[in-house]
C-alpha atoms as a PDB file:
ATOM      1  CA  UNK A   1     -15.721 -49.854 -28.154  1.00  0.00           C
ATOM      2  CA  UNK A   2     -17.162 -49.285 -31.677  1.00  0.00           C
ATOM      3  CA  UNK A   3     -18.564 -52.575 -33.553  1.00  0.00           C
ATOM      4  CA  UNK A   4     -17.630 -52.221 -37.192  1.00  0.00           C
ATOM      5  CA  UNK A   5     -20.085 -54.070 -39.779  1.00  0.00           C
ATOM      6  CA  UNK A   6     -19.162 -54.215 -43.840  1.00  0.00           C
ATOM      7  CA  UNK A   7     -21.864 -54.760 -45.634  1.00  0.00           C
ATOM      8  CA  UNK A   8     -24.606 -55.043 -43.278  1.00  0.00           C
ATOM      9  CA  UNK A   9     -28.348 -56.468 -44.270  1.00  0.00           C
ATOM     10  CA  UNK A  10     -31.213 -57.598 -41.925  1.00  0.00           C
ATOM     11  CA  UNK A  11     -29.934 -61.081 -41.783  1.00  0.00           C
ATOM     12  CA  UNK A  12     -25.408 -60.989 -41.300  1.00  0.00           C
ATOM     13  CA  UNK A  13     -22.721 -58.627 -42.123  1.00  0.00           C
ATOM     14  CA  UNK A  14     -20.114 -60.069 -44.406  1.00  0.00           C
ATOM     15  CA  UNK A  15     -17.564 -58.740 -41.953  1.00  0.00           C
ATOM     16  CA  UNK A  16     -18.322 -57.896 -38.055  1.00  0.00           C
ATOM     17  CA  UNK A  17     -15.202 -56.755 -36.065  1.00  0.00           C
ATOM     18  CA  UNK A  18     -14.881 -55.681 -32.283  1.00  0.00           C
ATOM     19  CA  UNK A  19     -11.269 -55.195 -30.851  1.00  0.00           C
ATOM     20  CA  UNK A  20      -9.285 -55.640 -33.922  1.00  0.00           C
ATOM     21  CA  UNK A  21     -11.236 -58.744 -33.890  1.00  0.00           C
ATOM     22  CA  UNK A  22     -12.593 -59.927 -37.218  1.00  0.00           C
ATOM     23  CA  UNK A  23     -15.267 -62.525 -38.144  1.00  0.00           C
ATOM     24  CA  UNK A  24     -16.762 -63.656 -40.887  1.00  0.00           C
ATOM     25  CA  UNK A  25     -17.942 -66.825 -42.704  1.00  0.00           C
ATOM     26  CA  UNK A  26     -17.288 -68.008 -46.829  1.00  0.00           C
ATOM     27  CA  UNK A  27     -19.285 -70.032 -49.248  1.00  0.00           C
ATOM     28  CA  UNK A  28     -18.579 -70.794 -52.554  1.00  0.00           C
ATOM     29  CA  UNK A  29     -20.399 -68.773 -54.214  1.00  0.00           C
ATOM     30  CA  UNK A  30     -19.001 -68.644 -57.742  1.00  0.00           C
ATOM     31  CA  UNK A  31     -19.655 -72.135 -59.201  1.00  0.00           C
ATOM     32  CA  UNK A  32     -20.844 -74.402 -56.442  1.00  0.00           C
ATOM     33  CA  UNK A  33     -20.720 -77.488 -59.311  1.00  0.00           C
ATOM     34  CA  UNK A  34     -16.667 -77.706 -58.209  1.00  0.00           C
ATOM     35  CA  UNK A  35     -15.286 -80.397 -56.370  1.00  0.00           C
ATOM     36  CA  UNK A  36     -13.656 -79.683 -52.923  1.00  0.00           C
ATOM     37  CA  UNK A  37     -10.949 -78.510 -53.878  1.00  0.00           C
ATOM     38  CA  UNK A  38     -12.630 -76.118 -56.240  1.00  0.00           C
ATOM     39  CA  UNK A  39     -14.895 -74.731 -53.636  1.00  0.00           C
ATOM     40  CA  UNK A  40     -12.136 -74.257 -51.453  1.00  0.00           C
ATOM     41  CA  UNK A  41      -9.700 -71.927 -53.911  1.00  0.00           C
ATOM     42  CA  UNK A  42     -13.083 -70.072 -54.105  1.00  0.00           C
ATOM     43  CA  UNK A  43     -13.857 -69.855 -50.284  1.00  0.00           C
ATOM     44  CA  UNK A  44      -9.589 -68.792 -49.972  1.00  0.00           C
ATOM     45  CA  UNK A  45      -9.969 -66.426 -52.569  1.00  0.00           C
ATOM     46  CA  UNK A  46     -13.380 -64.443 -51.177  1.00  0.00           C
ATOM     47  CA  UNK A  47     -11.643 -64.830 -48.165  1.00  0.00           C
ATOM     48  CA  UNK A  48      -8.032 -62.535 -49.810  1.00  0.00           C
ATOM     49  CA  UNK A  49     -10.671 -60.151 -50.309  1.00  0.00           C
ATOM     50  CA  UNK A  50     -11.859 -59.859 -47.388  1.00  0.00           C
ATOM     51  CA  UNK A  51      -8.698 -59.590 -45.294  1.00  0.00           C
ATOM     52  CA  UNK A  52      -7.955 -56.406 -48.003  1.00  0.00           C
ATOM     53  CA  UNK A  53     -11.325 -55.146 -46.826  1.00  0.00           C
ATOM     54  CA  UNK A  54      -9.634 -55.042 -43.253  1.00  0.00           C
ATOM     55  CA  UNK A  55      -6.455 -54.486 -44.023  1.00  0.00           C
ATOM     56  CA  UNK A  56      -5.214 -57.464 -42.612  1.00  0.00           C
ATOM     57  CA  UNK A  57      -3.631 -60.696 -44.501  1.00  0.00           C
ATOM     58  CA  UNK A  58      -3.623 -64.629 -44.199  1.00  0.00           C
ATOM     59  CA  UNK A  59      -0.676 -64.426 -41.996  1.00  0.00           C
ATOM     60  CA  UNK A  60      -3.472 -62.372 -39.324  1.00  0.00           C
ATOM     61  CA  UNK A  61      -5.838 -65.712 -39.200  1.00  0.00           C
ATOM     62  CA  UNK A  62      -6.132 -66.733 -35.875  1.00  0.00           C
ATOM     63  CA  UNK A  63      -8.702 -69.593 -35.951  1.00  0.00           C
ATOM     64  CA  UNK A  64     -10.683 -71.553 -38.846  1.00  0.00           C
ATOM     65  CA  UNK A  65     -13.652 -73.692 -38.411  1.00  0.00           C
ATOM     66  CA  UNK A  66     -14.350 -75.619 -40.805  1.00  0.00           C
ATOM     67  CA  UNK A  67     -18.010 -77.357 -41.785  1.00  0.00           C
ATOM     68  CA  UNK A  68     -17.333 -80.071 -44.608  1.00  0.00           C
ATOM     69  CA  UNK A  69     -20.598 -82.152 -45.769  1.00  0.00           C
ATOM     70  CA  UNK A  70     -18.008 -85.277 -46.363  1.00  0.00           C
ATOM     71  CA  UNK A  71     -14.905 -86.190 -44.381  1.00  0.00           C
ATOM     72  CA  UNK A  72     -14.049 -88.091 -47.619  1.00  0.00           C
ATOM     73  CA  UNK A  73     -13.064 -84.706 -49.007  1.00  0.00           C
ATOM     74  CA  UNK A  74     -10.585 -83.443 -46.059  1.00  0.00           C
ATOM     75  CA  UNK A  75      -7.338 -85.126 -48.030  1.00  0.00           C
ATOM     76  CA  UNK A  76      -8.400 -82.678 -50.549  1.00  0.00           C
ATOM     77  CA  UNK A  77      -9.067 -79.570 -48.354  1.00  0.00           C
ATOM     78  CA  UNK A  78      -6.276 -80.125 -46.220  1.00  0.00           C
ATOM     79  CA  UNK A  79      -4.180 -80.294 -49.973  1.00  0.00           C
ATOM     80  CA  UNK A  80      -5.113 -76.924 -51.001  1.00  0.00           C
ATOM     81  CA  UNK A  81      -5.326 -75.821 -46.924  1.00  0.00           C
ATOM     82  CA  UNK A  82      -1.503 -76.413 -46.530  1.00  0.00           C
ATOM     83  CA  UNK A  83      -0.532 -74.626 -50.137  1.00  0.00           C
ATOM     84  CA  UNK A  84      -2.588 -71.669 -48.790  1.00  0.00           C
ATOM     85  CA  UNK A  85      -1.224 -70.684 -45.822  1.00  0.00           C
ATOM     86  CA  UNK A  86       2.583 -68.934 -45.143  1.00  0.00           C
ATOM     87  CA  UNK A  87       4.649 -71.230 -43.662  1.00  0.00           C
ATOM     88  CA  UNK A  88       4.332 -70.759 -39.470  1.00  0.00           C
ATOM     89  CA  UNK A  89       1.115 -69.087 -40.154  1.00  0.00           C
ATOM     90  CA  UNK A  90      -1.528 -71.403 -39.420  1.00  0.00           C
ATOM     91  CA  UNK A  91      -4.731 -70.831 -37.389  1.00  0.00           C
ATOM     92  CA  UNK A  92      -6.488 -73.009 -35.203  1.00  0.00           C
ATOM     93  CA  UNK A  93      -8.645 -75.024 -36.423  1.00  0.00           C
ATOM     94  CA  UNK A  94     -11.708 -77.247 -36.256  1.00  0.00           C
ATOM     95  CA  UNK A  95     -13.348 -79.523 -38.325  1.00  0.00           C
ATOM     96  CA  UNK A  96     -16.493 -80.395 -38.079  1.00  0.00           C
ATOM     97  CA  UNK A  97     -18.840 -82.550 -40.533  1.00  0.00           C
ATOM     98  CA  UNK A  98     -22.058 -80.939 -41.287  1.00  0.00           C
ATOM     99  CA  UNK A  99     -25.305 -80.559 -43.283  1.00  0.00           C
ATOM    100  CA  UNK A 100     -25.162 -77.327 -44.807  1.00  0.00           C
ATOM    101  CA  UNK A 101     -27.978 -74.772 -46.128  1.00  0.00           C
ATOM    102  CA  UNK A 102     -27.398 -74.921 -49.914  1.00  0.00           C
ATOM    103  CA  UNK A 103     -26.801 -79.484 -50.386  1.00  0.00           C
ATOM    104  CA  UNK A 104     -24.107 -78.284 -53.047  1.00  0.00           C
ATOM    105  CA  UNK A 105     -22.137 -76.516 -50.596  1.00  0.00           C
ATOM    106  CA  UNK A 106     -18.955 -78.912 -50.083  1.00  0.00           C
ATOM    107  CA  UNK A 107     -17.915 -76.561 -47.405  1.00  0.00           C
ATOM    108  CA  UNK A 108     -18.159 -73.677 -45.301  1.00  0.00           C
ATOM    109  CA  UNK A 109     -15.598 -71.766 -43.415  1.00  0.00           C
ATOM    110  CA  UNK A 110     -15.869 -69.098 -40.323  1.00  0.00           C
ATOM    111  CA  UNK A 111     -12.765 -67.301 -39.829  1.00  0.00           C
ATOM    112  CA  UNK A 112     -11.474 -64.962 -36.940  1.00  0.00           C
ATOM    113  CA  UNK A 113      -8.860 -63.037 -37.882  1.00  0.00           C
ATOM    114  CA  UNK A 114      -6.489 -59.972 -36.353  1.00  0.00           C
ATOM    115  CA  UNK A 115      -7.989 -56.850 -38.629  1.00  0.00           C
ATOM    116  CA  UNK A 116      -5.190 -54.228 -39.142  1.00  0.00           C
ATOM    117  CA  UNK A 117      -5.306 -50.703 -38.985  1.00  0.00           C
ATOM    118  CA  UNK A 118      -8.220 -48.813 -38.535  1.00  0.00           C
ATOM    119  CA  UNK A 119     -10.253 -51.194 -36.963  1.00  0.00           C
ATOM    120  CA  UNK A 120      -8.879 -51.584 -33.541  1.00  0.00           C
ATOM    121  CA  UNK A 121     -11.732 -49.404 -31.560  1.00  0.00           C
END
């Protein structure tokens, strides 16, 4: 079966999918000066793109991890978390507190999602 990469570079891909299997991982990379929940409706909104990339859609998540520098802040993600999703279409999920590469990342998310058509060999 055919790995597909979008946008590869020596170090990551900003999309790798095998199977109809999707992965990839969101920063914000906008304005990391917002709080948590800013950070987040920037990670959710890179992330919108890249389902269109696959054709695919929040409803095709299948599991989130999370990396949060601050479990003082998951009230906050879990706030704009729940507002995101359709109803019934949650992922797993884990949470995990962490030091991340760039100290004014909040957050960090690695999604694996179902990619739609064209990607399923």
């Amino acid at each position: 079966m055919k790995i597909h990469r979008i946008n590869p570079c020596k170090r990551w891909s900003d999309i790798t999918i095998f199977n109809g299997i999707a992965h990839f991982v969101e920063v914000a990379d906008s304005d990391t000066n917002e709080d948590i929940k800013g950070q987040v409706n920037q990670i959710f909104s890179q992330a919108d793109q890249a389902l269109e990339k696959i054709n695919s859609d929040r409803s095709r998540k299948l599991s989130v991890t999370i990396y949060i520098t601050d479990f003082a802040n998951l009230p906050a993600l879990n706030e704009v978390w729940d507002a995101w999703f359709p109803e019934g279409c949650a992922p797993s999920r884990a949470c995990v507190k962490a030091e991340l590469a760039d100290p004014d990342y909040l957050v960090e998310m690695a999604f694996v999602v179902a990619a739609g058509e064209g990607y399923l060999s």
